[in-house]
N, C-alpha and C. Protein backbone atom coordinates (compact mmCIF):
# COMPACT_ATOMS: atom_id res chain seq x y z
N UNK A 1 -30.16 6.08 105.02
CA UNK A 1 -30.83 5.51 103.95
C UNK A 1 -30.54 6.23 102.66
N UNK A 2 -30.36 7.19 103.37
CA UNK A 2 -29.96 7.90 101.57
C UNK A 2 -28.83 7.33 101.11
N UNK A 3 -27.78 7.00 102.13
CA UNK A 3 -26.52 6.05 101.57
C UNK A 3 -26.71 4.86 100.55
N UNK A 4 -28.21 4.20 101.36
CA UNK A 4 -28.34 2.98 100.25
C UNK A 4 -28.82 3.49 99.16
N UNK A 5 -30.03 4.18 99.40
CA UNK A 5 -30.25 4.59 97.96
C UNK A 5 -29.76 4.94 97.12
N UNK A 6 -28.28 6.01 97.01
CA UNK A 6 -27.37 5.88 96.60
C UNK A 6 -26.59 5.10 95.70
N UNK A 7 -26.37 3.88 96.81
CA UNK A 7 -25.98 2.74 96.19
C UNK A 7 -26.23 1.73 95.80
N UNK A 8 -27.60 1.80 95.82
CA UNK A 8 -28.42 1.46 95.02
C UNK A 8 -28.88 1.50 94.18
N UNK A 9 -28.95 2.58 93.58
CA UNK A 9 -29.11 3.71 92.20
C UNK A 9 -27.66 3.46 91.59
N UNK A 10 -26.36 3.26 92.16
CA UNK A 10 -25.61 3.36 91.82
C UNK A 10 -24.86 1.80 90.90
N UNK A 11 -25.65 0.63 91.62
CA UNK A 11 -25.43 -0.48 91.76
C UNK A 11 -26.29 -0.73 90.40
N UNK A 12 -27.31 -0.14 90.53
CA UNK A 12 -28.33 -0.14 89.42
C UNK A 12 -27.71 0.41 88.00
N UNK A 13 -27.51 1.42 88.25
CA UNK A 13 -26.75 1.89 87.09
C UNK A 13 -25.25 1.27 86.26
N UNK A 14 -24.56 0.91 87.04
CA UNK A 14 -23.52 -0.03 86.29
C UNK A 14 -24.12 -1.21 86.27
N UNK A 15 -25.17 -2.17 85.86
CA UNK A 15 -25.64 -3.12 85.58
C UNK A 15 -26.09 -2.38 84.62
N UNK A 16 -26.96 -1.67 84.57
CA UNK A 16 -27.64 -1.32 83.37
C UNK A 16 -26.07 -0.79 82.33
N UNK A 17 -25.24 -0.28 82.46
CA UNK A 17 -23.83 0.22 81.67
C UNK A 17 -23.49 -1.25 81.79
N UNK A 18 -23.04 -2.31 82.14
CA UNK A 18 -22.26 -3.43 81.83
C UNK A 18 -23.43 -4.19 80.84
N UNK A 19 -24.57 -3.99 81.20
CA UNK A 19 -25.91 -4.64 80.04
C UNK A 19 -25.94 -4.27 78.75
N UNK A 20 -25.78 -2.59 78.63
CA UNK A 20 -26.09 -2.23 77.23
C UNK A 20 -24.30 -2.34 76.60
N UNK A 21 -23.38 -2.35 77.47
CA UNK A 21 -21.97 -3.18 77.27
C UNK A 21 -22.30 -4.35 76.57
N UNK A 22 -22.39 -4.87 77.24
CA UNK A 22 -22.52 -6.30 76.91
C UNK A 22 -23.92 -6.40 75.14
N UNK A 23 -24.64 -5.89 75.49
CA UNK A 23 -25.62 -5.95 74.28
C UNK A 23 -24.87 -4.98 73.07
N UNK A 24 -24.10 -4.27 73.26
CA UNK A 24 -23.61 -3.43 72.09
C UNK A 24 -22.23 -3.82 71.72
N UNK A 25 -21.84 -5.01 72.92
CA UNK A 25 -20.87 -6.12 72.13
C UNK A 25 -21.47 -7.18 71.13
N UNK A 26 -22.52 -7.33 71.98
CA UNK A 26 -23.13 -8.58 70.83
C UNK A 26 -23.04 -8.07 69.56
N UNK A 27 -23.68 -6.97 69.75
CA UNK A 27 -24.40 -6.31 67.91
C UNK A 27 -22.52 -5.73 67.04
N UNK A 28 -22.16 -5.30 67.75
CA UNK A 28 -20.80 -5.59 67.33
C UNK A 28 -20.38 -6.90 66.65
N UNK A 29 -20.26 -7.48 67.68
CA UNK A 29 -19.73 -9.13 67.30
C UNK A 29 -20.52 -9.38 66.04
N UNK A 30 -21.82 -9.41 65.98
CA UNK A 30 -22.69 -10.10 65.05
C UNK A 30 -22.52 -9.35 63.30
N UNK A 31 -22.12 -8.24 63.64
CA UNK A 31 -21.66 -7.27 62.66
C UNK A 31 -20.61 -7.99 61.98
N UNK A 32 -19.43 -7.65 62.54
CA UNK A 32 -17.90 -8.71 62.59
C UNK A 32 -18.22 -9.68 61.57
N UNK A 33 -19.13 -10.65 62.55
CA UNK A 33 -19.48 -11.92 61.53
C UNK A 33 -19.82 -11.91 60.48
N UNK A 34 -20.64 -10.85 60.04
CA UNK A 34 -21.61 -10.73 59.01
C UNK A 34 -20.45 -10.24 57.89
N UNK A 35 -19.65 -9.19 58.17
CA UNK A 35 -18.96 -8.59 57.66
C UNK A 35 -17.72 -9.53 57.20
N UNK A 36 -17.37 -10.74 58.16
CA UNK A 36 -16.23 -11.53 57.47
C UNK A 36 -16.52 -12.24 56.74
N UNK A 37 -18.36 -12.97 57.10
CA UNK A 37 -18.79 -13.21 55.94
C UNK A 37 -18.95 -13.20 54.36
N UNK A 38 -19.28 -12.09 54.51
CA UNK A 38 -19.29 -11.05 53.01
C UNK A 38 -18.01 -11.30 52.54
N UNK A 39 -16.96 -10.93 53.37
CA UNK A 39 -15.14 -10.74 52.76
C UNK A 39 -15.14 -12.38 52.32
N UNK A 40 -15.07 -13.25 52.98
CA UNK A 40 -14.73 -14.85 52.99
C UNK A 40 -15.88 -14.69 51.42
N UNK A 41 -16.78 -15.03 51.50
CA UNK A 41 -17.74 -14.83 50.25
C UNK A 41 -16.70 -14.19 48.98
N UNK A 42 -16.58 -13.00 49.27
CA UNK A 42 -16.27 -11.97 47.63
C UNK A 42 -14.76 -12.63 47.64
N UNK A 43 -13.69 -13.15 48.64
CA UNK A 43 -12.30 -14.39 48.74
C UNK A 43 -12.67 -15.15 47.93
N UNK A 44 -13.85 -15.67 48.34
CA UNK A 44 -14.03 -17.10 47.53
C UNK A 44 -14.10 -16.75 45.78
N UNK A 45 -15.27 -15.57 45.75
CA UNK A 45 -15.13 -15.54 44.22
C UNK A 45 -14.38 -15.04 43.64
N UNK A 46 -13.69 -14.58 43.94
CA UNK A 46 -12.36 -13.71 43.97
C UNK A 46 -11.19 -14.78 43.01
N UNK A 47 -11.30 -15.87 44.37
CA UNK A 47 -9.92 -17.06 44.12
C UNK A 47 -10.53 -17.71 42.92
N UNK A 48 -11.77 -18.03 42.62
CA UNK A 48 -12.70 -18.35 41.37
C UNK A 48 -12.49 -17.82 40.16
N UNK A 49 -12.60 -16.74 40.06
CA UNK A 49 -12.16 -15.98 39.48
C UNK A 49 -10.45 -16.19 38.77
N UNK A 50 -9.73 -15.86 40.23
CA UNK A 50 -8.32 -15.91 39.57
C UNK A 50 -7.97 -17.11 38.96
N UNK A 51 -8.27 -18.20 39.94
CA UNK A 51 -8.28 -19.54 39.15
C UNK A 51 -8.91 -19.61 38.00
N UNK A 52 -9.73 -19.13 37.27
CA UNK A 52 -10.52 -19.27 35.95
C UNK A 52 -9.13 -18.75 34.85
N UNK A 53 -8.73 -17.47 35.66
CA UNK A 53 -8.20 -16.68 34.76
C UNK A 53 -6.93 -17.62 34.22
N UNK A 54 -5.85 -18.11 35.92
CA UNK A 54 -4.97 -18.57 35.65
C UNK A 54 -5.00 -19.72 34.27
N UNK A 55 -6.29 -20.41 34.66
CA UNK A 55 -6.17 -21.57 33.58
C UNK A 55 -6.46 -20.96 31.99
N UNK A 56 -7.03 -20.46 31.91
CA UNK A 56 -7.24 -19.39 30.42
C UNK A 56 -5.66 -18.71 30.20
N UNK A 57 -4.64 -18.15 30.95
CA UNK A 57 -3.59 -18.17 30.84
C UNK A 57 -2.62 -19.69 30.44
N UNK A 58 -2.79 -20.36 31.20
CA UNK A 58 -2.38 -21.58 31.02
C UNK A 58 -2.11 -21.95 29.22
N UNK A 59 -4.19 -21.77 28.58
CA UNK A 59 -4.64 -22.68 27.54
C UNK A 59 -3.43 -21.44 26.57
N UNK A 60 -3.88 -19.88 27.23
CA UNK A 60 -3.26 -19.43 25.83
C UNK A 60 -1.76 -19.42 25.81
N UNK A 61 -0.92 -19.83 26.79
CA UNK A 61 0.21 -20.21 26.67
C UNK A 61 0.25 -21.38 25.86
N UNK A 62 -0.17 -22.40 26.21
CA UNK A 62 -0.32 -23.46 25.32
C UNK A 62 -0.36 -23.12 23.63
N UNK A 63 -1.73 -22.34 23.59
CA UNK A 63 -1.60 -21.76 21.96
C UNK A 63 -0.47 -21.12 21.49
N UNK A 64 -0.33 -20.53 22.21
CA UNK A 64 1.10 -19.47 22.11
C UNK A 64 2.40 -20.27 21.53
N UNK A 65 2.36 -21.12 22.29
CA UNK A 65 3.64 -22.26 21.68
C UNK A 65 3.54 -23.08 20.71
N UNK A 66 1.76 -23.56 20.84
CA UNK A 66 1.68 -23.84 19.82
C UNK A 66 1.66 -23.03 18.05
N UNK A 67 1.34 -21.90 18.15
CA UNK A 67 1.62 -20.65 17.49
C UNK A 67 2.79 -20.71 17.18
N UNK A 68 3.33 -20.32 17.82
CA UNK A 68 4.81 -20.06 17.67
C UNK A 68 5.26 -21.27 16.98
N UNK A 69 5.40 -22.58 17.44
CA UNK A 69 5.78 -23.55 16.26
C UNK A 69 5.63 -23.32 14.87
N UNK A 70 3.90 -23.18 14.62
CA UNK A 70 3.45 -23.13 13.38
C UNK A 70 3.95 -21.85 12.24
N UNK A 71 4.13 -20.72 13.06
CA UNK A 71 4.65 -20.10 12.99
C UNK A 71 6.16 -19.56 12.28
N UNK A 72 6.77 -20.67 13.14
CA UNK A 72 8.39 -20.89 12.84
C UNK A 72 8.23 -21.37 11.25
N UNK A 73 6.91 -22.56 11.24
CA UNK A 73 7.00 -23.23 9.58
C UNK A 73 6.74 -21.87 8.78
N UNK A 74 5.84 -21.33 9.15
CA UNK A 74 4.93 -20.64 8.10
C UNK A 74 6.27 -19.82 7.81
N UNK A 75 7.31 -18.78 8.74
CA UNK A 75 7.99 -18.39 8.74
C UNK A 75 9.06 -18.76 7.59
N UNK A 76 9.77 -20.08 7.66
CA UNK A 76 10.45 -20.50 6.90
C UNK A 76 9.81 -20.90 5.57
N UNK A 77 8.49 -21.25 5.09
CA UNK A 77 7.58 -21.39 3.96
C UNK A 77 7.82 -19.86 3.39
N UNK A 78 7.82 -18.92 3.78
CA UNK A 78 7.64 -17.56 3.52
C UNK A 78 9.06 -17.36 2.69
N UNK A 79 9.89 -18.08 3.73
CA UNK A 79 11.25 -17.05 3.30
C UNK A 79 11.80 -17.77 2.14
N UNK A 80 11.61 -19.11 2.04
CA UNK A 80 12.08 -20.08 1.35
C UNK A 80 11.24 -19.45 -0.42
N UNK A 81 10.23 -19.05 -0.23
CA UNK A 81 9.26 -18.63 -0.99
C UNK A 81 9.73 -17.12 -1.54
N UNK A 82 10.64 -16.26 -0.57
CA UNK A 82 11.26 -15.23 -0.84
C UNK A 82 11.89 -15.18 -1.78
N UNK A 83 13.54 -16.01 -1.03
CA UNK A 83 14.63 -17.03 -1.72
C UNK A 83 14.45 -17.45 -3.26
N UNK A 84 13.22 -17.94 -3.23
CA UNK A 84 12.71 -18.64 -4.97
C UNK A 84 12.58 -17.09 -5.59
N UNK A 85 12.01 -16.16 -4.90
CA UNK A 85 11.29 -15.09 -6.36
C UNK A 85 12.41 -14.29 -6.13
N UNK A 86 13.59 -14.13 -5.23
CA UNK A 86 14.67 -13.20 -5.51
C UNK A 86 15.53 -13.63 -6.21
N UNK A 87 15.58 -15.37 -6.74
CA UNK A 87 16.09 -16.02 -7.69
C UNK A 87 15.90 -15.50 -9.35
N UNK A 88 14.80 -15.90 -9.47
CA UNK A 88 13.77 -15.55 -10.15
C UNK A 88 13.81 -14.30 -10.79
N UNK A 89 13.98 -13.36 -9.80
CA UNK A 89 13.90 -11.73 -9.86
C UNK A 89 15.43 -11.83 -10.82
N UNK A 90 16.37 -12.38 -10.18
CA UNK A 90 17.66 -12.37 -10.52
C UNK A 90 18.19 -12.86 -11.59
N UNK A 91 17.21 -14.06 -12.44
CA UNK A 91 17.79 -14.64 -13.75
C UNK A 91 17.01 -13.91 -14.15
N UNK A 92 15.74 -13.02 -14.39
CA UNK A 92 14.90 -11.83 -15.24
C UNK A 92 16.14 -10.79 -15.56
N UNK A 93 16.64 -10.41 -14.47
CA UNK A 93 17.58 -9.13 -14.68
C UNK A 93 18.83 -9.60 -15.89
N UNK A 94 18.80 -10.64 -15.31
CA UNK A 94 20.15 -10.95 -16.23
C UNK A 94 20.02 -11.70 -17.46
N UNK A 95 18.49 -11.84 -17.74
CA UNK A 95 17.76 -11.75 -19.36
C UNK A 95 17.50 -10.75 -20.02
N UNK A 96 16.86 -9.84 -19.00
CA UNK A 96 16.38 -8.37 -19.67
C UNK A 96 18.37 -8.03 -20.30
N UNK A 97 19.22 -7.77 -19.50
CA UNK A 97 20.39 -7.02 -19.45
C UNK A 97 20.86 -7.84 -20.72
N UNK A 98 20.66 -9.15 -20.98
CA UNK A 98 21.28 -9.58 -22.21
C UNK A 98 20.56 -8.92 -23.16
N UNK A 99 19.26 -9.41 -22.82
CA UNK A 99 17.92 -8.43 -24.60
C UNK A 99 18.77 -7.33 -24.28
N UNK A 100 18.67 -6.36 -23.94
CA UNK A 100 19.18 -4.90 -23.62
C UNK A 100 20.32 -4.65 -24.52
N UNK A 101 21.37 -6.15 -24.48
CA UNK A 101 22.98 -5.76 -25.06
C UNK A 101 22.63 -5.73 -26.61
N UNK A 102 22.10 -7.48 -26.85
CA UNK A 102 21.09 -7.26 -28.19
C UNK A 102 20.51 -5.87 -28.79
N UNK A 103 19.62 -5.70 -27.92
CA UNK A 103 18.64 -4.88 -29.26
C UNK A 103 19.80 -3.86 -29.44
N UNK A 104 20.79 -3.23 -28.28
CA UNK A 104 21.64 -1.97 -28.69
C UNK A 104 22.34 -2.41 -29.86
N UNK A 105 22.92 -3.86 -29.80
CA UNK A 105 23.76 -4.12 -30.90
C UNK A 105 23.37 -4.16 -31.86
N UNK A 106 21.88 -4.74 -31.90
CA UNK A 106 21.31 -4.87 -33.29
C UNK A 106 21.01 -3.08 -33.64
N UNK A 107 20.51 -2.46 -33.04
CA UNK A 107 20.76 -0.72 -33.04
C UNK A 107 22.14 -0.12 -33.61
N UNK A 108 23.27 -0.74 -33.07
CA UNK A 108 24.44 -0.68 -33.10
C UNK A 108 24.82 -0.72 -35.29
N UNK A 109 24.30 -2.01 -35.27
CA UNK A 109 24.39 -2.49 -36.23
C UNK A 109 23.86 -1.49 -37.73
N UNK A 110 22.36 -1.76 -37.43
CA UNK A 110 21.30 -0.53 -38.34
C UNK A 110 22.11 0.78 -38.59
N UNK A 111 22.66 1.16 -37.70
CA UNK A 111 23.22 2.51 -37.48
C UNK A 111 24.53 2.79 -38.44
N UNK A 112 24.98 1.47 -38.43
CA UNK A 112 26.35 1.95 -38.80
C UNK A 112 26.03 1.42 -40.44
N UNK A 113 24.35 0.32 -40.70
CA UNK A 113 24.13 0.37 -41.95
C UNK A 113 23.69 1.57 -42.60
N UNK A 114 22.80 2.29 -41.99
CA UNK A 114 22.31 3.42 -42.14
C UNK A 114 23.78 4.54 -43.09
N UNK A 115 24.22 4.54 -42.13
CA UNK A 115 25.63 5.48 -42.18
C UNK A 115 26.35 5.01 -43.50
N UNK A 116 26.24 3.86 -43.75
CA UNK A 116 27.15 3.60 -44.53
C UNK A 116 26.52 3.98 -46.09
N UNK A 117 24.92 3.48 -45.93
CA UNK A 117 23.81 3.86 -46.78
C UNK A 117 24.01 5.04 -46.96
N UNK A 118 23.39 6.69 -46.35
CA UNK A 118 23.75 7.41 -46.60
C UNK A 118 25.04 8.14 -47.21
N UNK A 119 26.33 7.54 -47.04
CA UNK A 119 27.60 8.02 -47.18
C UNK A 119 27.39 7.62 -48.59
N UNK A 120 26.68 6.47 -49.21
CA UNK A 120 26.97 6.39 -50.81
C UNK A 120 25.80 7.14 -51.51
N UNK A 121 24.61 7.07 -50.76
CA UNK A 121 23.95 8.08 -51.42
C UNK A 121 24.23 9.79 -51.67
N UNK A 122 25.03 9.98 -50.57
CA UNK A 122 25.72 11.44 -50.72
C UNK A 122 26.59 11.50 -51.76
N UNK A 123 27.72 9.96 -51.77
CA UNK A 123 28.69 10.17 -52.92
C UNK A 123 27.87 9.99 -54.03
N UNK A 124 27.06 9.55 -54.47
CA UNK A 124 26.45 9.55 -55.84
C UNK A 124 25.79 10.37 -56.05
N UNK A 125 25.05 11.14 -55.17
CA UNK A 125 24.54 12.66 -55.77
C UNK A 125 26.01 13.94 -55.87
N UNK A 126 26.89 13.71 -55.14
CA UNK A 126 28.20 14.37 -55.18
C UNK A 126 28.89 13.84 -56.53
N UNK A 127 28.45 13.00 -57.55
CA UNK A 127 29.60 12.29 -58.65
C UNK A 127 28.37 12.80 -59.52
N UNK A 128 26.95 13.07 -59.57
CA UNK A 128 26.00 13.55 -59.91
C UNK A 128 25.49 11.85 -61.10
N UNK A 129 25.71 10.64 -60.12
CA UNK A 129 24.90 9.93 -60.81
C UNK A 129 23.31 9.43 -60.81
N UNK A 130 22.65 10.55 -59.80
CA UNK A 130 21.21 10.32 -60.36
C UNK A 130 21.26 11.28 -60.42
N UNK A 131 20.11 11.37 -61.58
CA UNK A 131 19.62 12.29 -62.47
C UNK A 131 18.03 12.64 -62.44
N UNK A 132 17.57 13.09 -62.21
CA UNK A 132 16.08 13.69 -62.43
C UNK A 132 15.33 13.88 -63.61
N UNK A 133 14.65 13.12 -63.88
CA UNK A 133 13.39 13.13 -65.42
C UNK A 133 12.65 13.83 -65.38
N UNK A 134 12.39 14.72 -65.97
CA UNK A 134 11.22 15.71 -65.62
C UNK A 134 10.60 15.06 -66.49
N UNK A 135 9.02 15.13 -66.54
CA UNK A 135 8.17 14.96 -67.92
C UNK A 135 7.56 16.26 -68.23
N UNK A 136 7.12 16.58 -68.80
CA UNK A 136 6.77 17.75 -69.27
C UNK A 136 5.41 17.77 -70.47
N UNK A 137 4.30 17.84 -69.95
CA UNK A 137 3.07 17.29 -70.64
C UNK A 137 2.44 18.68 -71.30
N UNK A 138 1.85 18.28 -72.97
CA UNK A 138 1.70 19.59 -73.80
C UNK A 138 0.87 20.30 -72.78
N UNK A 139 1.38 21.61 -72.98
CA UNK A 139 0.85 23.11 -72.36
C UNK A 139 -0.67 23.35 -72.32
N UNK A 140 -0.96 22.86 -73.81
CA UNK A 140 -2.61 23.34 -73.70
C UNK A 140 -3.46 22.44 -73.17
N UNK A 141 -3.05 20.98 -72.81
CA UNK A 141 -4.16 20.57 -72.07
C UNK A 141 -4.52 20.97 -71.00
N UNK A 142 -3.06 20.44 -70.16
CA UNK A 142 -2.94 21.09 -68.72
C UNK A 142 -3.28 22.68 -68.27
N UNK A 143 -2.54 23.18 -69.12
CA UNK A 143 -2.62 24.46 -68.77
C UNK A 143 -4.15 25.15 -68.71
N UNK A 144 -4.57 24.63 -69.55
CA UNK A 144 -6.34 25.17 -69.99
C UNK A 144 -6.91 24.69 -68.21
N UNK A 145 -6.66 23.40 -67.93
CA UNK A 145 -7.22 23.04 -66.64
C UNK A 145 -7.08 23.96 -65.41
N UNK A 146 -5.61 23.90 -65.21
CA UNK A 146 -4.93 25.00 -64.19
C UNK A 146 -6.01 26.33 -64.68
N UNK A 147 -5.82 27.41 -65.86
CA UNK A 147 -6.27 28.02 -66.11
C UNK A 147 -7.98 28.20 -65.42
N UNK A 148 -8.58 26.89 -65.56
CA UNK A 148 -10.16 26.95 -65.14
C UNK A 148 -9.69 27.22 -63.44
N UNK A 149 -8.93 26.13 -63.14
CA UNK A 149 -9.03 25.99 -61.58
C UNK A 149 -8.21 27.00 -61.05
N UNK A 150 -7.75 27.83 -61.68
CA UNK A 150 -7.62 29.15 -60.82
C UNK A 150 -8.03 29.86 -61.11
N UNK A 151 -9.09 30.27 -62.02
CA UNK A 151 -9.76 30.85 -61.96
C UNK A 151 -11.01 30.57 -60.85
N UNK A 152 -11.14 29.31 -61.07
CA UNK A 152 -12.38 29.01 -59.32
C UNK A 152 -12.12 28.72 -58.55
N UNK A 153 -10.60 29.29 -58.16
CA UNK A 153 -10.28 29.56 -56.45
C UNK A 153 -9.90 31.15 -56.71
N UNK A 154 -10.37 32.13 -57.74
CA UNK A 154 -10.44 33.29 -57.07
C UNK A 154 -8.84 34.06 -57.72
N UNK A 155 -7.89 33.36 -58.38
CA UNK A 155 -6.70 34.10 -58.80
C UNK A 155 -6.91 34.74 -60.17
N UNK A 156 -5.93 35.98 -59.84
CA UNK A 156 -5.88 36.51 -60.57
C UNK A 156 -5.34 36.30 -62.39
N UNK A 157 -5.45 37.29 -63.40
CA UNK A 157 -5.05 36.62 -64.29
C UNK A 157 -3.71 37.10 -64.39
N UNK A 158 -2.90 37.73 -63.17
CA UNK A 158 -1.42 38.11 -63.39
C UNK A 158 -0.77 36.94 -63.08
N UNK A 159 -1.44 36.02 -62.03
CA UNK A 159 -0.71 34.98 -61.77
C UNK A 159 -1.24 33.93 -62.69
N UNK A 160 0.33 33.49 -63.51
CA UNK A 160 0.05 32.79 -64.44
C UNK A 160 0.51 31.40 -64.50
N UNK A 161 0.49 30.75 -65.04
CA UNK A 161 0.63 29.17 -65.31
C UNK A 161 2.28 29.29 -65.82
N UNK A 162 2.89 28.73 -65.77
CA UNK A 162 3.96 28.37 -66.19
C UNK A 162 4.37 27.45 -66.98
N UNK A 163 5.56 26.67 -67.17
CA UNK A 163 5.99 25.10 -68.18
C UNK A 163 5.76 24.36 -66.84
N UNK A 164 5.31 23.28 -67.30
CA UNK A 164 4.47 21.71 -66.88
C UNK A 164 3.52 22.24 -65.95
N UNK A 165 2.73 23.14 -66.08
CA UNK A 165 1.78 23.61 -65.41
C UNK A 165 1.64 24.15 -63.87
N UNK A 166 2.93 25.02 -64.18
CA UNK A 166 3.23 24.78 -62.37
C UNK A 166 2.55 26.23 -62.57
N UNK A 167 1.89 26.80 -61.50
CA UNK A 167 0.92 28.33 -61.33
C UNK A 167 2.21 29.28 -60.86
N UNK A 168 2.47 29.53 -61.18
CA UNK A 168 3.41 31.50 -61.03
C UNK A 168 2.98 32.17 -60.16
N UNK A 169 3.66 33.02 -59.42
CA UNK A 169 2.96 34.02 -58.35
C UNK A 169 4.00 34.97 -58.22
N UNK A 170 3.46 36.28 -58.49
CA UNK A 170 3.96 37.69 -58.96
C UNK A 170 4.32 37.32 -57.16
């Protein structure tokens, strides 16, 4: 009898090991599920997601080209707009550079009137045809004046008055 009991105890015991087997497959399994769940779930929003994105890629490609067309105009509006003021820029230069030849010439000109002006005013003071007028106004009016007015700035009576009242200085 102890044999059965044995195997009986023994018989007992791998039922109870193939039971909590079997029950700690379930909870396994049910895990599994739960868990592919979740994955299939965060897939789904996932592909939601990318699909959102793709089409927002899509629109701004779309803009993009459309951009880029508008672009190309604005581009050529710009340059065409360049083109005009480097024109522009270019008949200024070659107005200024004419004034420029002008005013030197008219400079040119003055200069060589100037020159020519001076050269006769030199020869006529060199031939001694101007002459200098002195006037020469009576002594005692003037002189009496000079006389007061240097005396009331302080001069002496060595420094004296001279002809046409010019003041002397020792």
């Amino acid at each position: 009898m102890k044999g059965g009991k044995i195997l009986i105890a023994l018989v007992t015991l791998i039922i109870v090991i193939v039971a909590g087997g079997y029950v700690l497959g379930y909870l396994g399994y049910q895990r599994y599920k739960s868990d592919i769940k979740k994955l299939e779930n965060e897939n789904t929003v996932l592909k939601t997601e990318i699909s959102d994105i793709e089409e927002k890629l899509r629109k701004a490609r779309v803009l993009l080209e459309d951009f880029s067309e508008s672009n190309e105009n604005m581009r050529q509006d710009l340059f065409s707009k360049i083109s005009k003021t480097e024109n522009k820029i270019g008949e200024w230069r070659e107005e200024y550079s004419r004034f420029l030849k002008e005013v030197n010439s008219r400079i040119d000109d003055f200069r060589t009137v100037l020159d020519e002006q001076i050269e006769k005013l030199n020869k006529s003071i060199d031939l001694g045809e101007i002459s200098v007028e002195k006037e020469i106004s009576p002594p005692s009016t003037e002189g009496e004046d000079l006389k007061t007015g240097a005396e009331d700035a302080g001069m002496d009576e060595a420094e004296g008055i001279g002809e046409g009242g010019q003041v002397l200085q020792e």
